[in-house]
Every structure is written in C-alpha cells, then in structure tokens.
Protein backbone atom coordinates (compact mmCIF):
# COMPACT_ATOMS: atom_id res chain seq x y z
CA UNK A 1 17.24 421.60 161.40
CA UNK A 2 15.39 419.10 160.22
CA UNK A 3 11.43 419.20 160.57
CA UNK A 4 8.63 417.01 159.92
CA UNK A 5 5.07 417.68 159.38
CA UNK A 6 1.81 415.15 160.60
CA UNK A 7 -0.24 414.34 158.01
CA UNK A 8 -3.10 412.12 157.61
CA UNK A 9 -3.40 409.25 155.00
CA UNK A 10 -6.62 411.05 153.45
CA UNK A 11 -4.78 414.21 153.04
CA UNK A 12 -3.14 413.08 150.19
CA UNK A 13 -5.01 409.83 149.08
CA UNK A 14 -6.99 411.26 146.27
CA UNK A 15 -5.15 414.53 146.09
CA UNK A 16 -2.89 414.55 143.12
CA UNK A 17 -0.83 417.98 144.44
CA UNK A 18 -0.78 416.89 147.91
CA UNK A 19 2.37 415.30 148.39
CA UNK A 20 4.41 418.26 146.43
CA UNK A 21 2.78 420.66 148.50
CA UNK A 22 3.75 419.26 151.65
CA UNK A 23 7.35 419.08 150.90
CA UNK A 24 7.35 422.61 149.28
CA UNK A 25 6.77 423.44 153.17
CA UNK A 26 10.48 422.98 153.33
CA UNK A 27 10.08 419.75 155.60
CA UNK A 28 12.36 416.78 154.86
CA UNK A 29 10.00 414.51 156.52
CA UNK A 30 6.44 413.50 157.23
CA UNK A 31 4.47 411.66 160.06
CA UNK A 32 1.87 409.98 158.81
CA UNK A 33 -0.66 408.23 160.40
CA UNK A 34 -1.15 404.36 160.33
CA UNK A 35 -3.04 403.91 163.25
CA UNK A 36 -5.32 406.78 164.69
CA UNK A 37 -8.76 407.25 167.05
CA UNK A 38 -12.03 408.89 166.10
CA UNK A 39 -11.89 412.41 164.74
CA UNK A 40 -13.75 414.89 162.66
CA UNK A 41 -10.90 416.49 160.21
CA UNK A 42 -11.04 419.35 157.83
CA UNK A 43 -9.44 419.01 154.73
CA UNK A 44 -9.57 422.48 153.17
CA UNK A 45 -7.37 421.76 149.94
CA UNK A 46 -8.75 418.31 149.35
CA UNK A 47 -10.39 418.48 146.07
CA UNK A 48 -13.12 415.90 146.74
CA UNK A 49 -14.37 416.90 150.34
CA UNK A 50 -13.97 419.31 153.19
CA UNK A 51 -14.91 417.53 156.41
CA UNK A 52 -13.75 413.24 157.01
CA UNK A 53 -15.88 411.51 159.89
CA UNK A 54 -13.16 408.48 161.46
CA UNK A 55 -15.83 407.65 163.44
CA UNK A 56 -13.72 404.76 165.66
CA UNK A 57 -10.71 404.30 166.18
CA UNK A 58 -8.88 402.43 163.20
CA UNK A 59 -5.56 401.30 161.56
CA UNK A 60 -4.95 403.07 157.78
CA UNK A 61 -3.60 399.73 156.25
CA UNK A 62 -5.04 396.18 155.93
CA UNK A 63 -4.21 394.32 159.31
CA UNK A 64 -2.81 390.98 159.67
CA UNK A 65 -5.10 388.34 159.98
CA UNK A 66 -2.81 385.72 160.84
CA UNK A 67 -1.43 388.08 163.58
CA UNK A 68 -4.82 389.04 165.30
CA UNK A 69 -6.50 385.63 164.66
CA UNK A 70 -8.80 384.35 167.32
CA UNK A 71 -7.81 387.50 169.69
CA UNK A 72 -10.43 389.64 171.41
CA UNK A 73 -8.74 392.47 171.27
CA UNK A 74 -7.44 393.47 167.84
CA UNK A 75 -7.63 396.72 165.44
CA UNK A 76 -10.34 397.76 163.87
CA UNK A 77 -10.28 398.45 160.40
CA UNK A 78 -11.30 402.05 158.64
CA UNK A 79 -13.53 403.01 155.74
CA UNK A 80 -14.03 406.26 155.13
CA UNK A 81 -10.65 406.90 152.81
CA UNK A 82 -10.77 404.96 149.45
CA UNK A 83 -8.72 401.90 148.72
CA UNK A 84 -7.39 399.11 150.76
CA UNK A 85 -4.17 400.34 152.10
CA UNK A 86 -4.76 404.34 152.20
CA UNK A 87 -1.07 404.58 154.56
CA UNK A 88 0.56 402.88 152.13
CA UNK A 89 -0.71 404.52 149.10
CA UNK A 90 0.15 408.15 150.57
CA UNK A 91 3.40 406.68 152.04
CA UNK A 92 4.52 406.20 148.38
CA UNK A 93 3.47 409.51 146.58
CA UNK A 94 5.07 411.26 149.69
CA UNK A 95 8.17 409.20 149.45
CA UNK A 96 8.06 410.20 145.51
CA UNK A 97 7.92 413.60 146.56
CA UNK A 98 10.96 413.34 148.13
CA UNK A 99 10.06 412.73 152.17
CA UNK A 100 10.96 410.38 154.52
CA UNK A 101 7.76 408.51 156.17
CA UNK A 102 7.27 407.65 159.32
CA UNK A 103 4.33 406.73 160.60
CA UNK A 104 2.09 407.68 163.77
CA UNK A 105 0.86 405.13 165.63
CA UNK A 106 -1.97 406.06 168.79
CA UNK A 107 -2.03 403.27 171.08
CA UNK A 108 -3.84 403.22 174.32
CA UNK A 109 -6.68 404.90 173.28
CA UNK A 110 -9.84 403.62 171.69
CA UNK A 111 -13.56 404.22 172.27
CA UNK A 112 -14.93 401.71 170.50
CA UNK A 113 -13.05 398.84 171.98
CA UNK A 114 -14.07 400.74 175.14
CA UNK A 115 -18.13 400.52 174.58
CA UNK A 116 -17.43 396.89 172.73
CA UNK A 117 -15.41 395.58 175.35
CA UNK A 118 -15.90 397.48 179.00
CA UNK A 119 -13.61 395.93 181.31
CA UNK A 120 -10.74 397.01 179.36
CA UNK A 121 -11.18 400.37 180.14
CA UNK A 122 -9.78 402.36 182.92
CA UNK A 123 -12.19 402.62 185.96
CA UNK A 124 -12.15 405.43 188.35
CA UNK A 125 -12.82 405.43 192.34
CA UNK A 126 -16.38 405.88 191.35
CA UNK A 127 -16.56 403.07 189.56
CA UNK A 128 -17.28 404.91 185.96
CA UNK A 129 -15.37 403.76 183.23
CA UNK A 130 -13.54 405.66 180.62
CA UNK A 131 -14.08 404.12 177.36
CA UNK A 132 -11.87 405.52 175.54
CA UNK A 133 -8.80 404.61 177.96
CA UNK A 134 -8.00 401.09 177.65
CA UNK A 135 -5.87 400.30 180.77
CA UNK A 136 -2.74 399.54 180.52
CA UNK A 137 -2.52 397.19 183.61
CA UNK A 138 -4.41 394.65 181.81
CA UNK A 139 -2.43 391.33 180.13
CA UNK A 140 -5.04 391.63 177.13
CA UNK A 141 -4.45 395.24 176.56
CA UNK A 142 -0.53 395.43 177.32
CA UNK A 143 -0.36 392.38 174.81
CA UNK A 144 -2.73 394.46 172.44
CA UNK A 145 -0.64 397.56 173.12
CA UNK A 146 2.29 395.90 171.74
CA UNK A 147 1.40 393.99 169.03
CA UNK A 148 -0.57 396.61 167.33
CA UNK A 149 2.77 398.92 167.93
CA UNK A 150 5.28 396.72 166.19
CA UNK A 151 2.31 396.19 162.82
CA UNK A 152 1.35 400.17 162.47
CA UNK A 153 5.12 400.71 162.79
CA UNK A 154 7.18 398.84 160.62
CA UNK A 155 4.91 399.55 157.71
CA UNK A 156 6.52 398.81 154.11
CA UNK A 157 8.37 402.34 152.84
CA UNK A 158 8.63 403.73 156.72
CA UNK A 159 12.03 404.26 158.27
CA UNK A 160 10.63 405.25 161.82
CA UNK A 161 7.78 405.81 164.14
CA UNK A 162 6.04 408.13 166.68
CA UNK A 163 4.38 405.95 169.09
CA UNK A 164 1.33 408.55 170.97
CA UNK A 165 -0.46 407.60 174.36
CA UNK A 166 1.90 404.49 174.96
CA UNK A 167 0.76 404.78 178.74
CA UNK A 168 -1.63 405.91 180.86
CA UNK A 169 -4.52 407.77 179.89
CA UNK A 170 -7.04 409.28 181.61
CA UNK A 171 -10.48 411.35 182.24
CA UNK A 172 -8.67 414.04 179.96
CA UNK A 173 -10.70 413.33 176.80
CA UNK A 174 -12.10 416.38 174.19
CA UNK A 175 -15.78 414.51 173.61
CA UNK A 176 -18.57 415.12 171.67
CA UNK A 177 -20.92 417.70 173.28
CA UNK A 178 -18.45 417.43 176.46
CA UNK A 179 -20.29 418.44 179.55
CA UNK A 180 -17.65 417.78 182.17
CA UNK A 181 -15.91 421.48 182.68
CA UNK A 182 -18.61 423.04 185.07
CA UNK A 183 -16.15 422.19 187.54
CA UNK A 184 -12.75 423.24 186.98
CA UNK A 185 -10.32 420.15 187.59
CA UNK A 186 -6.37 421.06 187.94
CA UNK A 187 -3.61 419.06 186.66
CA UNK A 188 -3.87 417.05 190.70
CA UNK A 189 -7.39 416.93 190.61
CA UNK A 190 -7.26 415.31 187.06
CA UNK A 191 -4.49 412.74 187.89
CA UNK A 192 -7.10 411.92 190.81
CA UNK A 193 -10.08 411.14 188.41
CA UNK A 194 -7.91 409.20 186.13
CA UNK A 195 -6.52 406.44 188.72
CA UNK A 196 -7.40 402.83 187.76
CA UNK A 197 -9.38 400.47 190.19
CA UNK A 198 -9.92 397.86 188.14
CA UNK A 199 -9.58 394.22 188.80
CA UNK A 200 -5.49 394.36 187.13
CA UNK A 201 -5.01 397.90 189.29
CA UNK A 202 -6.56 396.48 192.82
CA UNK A 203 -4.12 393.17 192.55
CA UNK A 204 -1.33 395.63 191.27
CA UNK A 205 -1.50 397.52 194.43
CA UNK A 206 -2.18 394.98 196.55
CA UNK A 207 1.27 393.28 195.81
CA UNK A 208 2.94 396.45 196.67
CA UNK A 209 1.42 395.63 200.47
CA UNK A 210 -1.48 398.15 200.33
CA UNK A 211 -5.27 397.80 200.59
CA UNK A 212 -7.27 398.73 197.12
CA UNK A 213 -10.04 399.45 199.52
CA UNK A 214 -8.09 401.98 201.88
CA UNK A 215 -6.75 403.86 198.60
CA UNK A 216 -10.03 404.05 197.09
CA UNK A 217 -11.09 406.05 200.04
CA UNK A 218 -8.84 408.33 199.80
CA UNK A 219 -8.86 409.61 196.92
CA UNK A 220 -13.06 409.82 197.52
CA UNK A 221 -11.77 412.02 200.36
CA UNK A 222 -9.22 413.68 198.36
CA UNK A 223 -12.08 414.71 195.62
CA UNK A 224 -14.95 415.77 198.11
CA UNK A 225 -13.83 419.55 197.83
CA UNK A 226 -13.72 419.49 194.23
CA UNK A 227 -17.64 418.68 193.59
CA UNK A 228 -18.85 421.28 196.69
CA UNK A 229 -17.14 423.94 194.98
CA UNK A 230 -14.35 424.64 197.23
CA UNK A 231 -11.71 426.57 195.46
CA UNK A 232 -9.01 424.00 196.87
CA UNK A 233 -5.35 424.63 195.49
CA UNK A 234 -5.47 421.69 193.38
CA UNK A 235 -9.26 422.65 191.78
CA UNK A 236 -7.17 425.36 190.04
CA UNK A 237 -6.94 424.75 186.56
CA UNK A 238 -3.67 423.91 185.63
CA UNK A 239 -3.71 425.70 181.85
CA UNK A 240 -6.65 428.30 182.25
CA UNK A 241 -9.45 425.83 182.08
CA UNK A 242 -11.98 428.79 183.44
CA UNK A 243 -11.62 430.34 180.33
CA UNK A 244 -13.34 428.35 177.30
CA UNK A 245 -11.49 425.55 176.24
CA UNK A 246 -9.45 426.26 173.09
CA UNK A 247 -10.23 423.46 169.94
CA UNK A 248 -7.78 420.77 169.92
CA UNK A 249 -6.82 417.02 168.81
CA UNK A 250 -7.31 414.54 171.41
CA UNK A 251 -3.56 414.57 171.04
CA UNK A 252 -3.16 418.50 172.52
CA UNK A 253 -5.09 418.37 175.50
CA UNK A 254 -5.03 421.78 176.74
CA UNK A 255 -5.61 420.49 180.62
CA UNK A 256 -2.37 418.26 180.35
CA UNK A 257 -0.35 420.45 178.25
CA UNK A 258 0.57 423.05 180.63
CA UNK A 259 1.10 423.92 184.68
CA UNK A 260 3.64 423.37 187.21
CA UNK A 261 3.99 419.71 187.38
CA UNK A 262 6.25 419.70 190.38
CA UNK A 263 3.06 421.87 192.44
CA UNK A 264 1.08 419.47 190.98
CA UNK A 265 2.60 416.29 191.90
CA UNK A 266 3.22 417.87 195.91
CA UNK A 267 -0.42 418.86 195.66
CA UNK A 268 -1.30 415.06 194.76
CA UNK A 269 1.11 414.27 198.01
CA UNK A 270 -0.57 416.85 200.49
CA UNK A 271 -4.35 415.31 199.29
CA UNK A 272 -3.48 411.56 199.37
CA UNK A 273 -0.76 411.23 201.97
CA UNK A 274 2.88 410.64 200.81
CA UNK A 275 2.54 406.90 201.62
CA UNK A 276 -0.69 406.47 199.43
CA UNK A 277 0.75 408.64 196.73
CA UNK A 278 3.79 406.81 197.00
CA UNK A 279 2.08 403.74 196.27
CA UNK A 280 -0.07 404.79 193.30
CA UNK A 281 2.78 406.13 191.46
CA UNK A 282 5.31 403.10 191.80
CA UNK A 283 2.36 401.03 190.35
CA UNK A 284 1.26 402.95 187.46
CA UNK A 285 5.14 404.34 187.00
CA UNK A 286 6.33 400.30 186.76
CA UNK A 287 3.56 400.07 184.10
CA UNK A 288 3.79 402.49 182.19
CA UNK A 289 7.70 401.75 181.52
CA UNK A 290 7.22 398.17 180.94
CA UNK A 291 4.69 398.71 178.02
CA UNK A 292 6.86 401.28 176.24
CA UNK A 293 9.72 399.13 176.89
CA UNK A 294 7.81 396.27 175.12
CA UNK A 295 6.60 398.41 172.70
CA UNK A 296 9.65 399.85 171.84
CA UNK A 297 11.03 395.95 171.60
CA UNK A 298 8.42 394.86 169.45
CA UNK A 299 8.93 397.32 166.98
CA UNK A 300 12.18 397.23 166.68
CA UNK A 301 12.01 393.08 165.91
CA UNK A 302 9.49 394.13 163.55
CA UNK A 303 11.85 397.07 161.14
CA UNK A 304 13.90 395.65 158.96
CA UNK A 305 17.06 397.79 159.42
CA UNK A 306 17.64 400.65 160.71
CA UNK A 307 14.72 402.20 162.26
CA UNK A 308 13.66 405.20 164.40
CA UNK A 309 11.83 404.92 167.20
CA UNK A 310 10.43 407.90 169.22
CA UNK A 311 7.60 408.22 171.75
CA UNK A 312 4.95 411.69 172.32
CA UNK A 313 5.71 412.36 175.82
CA UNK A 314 5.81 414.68 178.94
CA UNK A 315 8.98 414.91 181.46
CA UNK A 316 6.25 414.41 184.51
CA UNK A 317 5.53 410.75 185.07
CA UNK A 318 2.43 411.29 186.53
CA UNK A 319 1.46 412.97 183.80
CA UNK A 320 -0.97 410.85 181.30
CA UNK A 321 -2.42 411.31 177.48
CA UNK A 322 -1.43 411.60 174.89
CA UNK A 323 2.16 412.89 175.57
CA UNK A 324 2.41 410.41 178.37
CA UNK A 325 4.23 410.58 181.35
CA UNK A 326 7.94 409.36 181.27
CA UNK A 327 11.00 409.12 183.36
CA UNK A 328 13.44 410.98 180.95
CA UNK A 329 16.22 409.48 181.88
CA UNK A 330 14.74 405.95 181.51
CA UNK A 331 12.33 406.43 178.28
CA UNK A 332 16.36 407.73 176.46
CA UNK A 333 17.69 404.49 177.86
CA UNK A 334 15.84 402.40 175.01
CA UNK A 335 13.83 404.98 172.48
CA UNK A 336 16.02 406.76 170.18
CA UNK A 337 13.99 410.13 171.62
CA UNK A 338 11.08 412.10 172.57
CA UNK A 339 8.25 414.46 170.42
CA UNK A 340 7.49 416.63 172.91
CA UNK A 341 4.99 419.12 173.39
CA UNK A 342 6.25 422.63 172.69
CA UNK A 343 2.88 425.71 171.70
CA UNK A 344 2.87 428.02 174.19
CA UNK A 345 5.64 430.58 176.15
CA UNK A 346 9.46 430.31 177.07
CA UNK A 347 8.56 429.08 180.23
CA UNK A 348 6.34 425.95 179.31
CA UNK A 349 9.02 425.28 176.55
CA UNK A 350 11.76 424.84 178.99
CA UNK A 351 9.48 422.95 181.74
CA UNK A 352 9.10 420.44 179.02
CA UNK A 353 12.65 420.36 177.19
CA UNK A 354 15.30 420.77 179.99
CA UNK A 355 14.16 417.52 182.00
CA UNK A 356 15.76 415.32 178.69
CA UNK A 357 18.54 417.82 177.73
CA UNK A 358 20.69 415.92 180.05
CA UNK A 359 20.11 412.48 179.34
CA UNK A 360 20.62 413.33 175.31
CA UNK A 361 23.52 412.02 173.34
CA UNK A 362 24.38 412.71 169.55
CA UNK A 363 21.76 410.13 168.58
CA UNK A 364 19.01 410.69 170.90
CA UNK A 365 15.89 412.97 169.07
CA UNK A 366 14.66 415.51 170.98
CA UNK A 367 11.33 417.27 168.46
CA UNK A 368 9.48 420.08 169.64
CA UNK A 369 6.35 419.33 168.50
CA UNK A 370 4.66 423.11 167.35
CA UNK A 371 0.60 423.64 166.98
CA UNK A 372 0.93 425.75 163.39
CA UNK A 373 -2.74 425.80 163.00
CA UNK A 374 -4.16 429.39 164.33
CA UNK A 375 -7.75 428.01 164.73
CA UNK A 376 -6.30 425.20 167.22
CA UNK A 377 -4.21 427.54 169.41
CA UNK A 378 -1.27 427.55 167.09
CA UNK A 379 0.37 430.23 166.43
CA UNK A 380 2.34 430.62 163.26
CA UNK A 381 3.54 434.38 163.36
CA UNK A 382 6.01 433.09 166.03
CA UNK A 383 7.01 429.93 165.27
CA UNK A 384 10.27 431.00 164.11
CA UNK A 385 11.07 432.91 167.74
CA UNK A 386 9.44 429.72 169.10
CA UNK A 387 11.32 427.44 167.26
CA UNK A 388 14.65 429.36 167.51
CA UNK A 389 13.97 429.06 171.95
CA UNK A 390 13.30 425.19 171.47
CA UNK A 391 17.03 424.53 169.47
CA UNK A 392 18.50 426.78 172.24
CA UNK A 393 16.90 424.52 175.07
CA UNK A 394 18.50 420.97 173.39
CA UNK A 395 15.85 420.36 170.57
CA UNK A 396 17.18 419.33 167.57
CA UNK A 397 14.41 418.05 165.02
CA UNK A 398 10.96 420.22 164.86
CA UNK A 399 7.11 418.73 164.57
CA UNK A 400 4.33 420.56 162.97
CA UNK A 401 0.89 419.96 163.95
CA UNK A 402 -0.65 419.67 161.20
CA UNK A 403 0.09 419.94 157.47
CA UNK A 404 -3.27 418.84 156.64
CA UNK A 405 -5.43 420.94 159.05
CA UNK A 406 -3.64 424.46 158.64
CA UNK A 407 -5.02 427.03 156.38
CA UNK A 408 -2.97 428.36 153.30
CA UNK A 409 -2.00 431.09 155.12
CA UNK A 410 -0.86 429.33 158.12
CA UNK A 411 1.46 427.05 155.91
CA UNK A 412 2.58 429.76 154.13
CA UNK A 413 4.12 431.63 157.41
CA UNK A 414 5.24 428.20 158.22
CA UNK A 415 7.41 428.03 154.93
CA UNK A 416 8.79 431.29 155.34
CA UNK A 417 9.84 430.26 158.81
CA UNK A 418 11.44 427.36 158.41
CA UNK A 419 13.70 428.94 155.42
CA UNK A 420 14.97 430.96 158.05
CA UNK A 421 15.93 428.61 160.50
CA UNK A 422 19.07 427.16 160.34
C-alpha cells in the first residue's frame, strides 16, 4: 500500500536528518508543498527553530516573471525559509532519500490577495466579503487559478501533484482570534453564508433566467432563524461545532469534514425552494468543474511526461474548502484520482469513499488522507484499524497529515503501523 506523507519545504530545508527521517516512516512518497496560505507551524525536530510565521499566502519556489508579467493577480513570493528555491532544495534531499515528490499546490485561497485586491473575493448576501476566498466565478481569478496550478505543479524533480481548494470556498475559515462560533452554523446553514453575489455570480445566475435580486432574498429569509437563535434543523452543527472546536489546518475544517451531506443538501432545498436551490447549484456546480478541468489541463501541458494529477476533495458538490466539492463521477473522468478526507469513524469513512468506488479503474487513485497528529484530532493508536477500513472501502494509496507537525511519538505509532499494513 503505498503511502505518502505532507511535508513542508522548511521541514527539511536546514535540517540535515530530515529527509532520512521521513522515509524511515516507511512512506515511499512525499507531498510537499510548493504553493501554500498563511499558517503558524511547529517544527519540533527542526534544529534551528520551533514555531515558522507564513504570514500570506506564498509559492515555495521563485515564480516566473515572464509568466505573471504585467498581471494583477499573480503569486506572492515567501521569505521566511532560507534560500531562493526552498521546494526545490527539499525536493532534492527528499528525492536523495529515496522518495518520490509531489508537490501540494492550495489554490483558491489567499488572504492577502483578498485585503490587496477586494473584489476578488467571494461576497455573501450581506454584502461582506471573505478575503481569503477568491471567487472562482471571476475571469481574473479562474485565469489566476490555472496558471498558478500548472507553475507550482510541474516543478523540476516532481512526478505529480495534489491540487487543494480548486473550487469553491467559503465562510469556513480557522482565523486568528475567530469570533464567529457563538452561533452554531450546520453544514446548510454554512453553504448559505458562503454563496457568491458578486458582480461574476449575479450575471452567472442571471443567464440561467433567474433574478440575483429574488435569490438574494432568499437566502436573507433562509438565514433569519439562524441569528434569533432558533434551533432550526439546519442551525445544527453538522460535526459537533457546540463543543470547542478541535485545532486544525485550514485544510481540515472540522465544520466541512463531517455530517450527512444528503440531509444537508435537502435541508438547503426545504430553506431556499427547490427552484432557487436548483439554480444556485447548476451555477456554482458548472464552475467549479470548469476550473478543475482547466486546471487539470494546464498542468498536464505543463509535466513533462508522465505525471500524476490528483485533486483534495469531498463526494458532495455542494460541499466547498479545502476538499472541495466534486461530482465523482466527473472529477475521475479527467484527474487520475481523489485525496480524500478520511480521520474520524467507519461511518464518515464510507460517506466519503463509496461515492468514487464506482467510478475507479486500475489507474484511478483513490488516498485516504489520515490526521496522524494527536494534538490536531488525529489519532495514531488506530490508524492501522483506520487504515485497514479505508483499503476495504476502494482506497488504495494512504495520506498522512503531517510528517512535519506530529510529535516523535505520533510518528513512531505511525511507523509501526504502516509495517503492518499490507
């Protein structure tokens, strides 16, 4: 079974012992990232610091400048890890140590090109924008989107790629001091605060023959119980979210990891109206699949060879994030396969692996993407039983979240693991 372990580049840049001690994990491959949003990281092997600030989001390598010339939109570039190309540096001492690279590339979401740059961002029925959710809908940021795919890609040394919120996101968003859960927002609720009314969106739905105006309304309507306190169906949280939020990447969102999509998505029906639901979906659905589409396109033009190309996703397209809302049978029909999101019990396991079971052929990757960090809601004392239920259900490659983040301990129940799985 072959497994592969996220990593960032300042892991291992300036960490002699790094690279070895990933692939003594047992992994035969790494994900590295070449293109990543603001975080706050520990580092607790690192023997120069503890704690690295990316405080925007940033590509890891030296961007093209012929390539973003003249464009408002283009990557920023990093500079809290030493050197010029940090990706490419730890791309070679982990290919010396004996992994295969690929690289992890976060797309459609970044905060800074958010404050810089406001109307790229996704704007709710309120009118607030969410600056870290660059929408989608928009010709600058689809063109962004895809360009910035096929560079963080095909980086020299890689021989695939995770591509992470290619689509929607949302009002989901772990923020500094957050202030937003003193009223508990389910998984309909949250797909409610996270449609798009900006200039792109109104047009978008106004060519499918509906009024901007009249859908605006409704979700207004749709929302008024939420704020008075009613305990409405779809105010129920949809993972828990009464109980204190558990620590997470961006990437994990606890609210969108979890729940009964299907309730959700009738819930989302009964509130708007099957017409108006009906209408926000086949917008944001069309989308969605023509950016990962692209996306998918792009890179592939830009690999030399062959070259893998998977996407972070969910099975429930109105799902958004991080692991981003697909149509399984359509996302298989041009990515060679799916990391999806697989920390919890049986039952979320299968509500997230059986949807792309049957779309799957002998070449299409299906990862189940484990949290092995016990501090982030991982849970390494039964990743093998966790594991061994995800290769039953049609996975075939595994993901650890996060060689870099877990403590010794954690990695070493992770090792013993994954010498026991077959």
């Amino acid at each position: 079974m072959k497994a592969s372990a996220f990593v960032y580049p300042w892991d291992v840049v300036g960490d002699p012992d790094a690279a070895r001690r990933i692939a003594d994990l047992g992994v035969q491959q790494v994900t590295l990232a070449s293109a990543y949003h603001s975080t706050r990281a520990l580092t607790p092997r690192h023997p120069r610091h503890r704690i690295v600030t990316a405080r925007h989001a940033a590509v890891l390598y030296p961007p093209d400048p012929g390539r973003w010339a003249g464009r408002p939109l283009r990557p920023y570039e990093q500079s809290w890890v030493d050197g010029a190309d940090p990706y490419g540096e730890a791309a070679g001492a982990l290919a010396d140590a004996g992994l295969e690279v690929h690289s992890w590339v976060v797309l459609a979401h970044n905060s800074r090109m958010g404050d810089e740059l406001p109307h790229t961002s996704v704007r709710n029925a309120y009118g607030d924008r969410y600056p870290w959710a660059p929408c989608i809908a928009r010709p600058e940021v689809r063109s962004y989107v895809v360009d910035l795919a096929a560079e963080a890609a095909a980086r020299p040394g890689t021989r695939g790629t995770e591509l992470e919120s290619c689509g929607w996101y949302g009002v989901t968003h772990l923020h500094a001091h957050d202030k937003i859960g003193g009223v508990p927002l389910g998984g309909a609720a949250q797909y409610l605060m996270s449609l798009c009314f900006c200039d792109s969106c109104r047009a978008g739905y106004a060519s499918l023959g509906a009024d901007p105006d009249e859908l605006r309304q409704a979700v207004l309507r749709a929302l008024r119980p939420v704020w008075s306190g009613q305990r409405a169906e779809h105010g129920r949280p949809s993972t828990g979210a009464e109980a204190p939020r558990r620590p997470a990447e961006e990437h994990e969102e606890a609210a969108q990891g979890g729940g009964d999509r299907a309730a959700e998505w009738a819930e989302v029906e009964k509130l708007l109206g099957a017409d108006h639901a009906a209408t926000f979906a086949t917008w944001r659905d069309r989308v969605a699949a023509e950016i990962q589409r692209d996306a998918v396109a792009a890179v592939r033009d830009a690999a030399d060879g062959a070259f893998r190309v998977l996407l972070h996703a969910d099975p429930a397209p109105h799902r958004f994030g991080a692991n981003v809302g697909v149509d399984p049978a359509g996302i298989l029909s041009h990515a060679d396969g799916v990391v999806l999101p697989c920390t919890g019990n049986d039952a979320a396991r299968a509500d997230v692996l059986t949807p792309f079971a049957p779309h799957a052929t002998e070449r299409t990757t299906l990862a189940a993407n484990f949290t092995v960090v016990t501090g982030m809601g991982g849970s390494p004392a039964t990743f093998e039983s966790d594991a061994t239920h995800a290769i039953g259900l049609g996975a075939n490659e595994i993901r650890l979240y996060h060689a870099g983040l877990a403590s010794d301990a954690d990695l070493a129940a992770v090792r013993a693991a994954l010498a026991r799985l077959p």
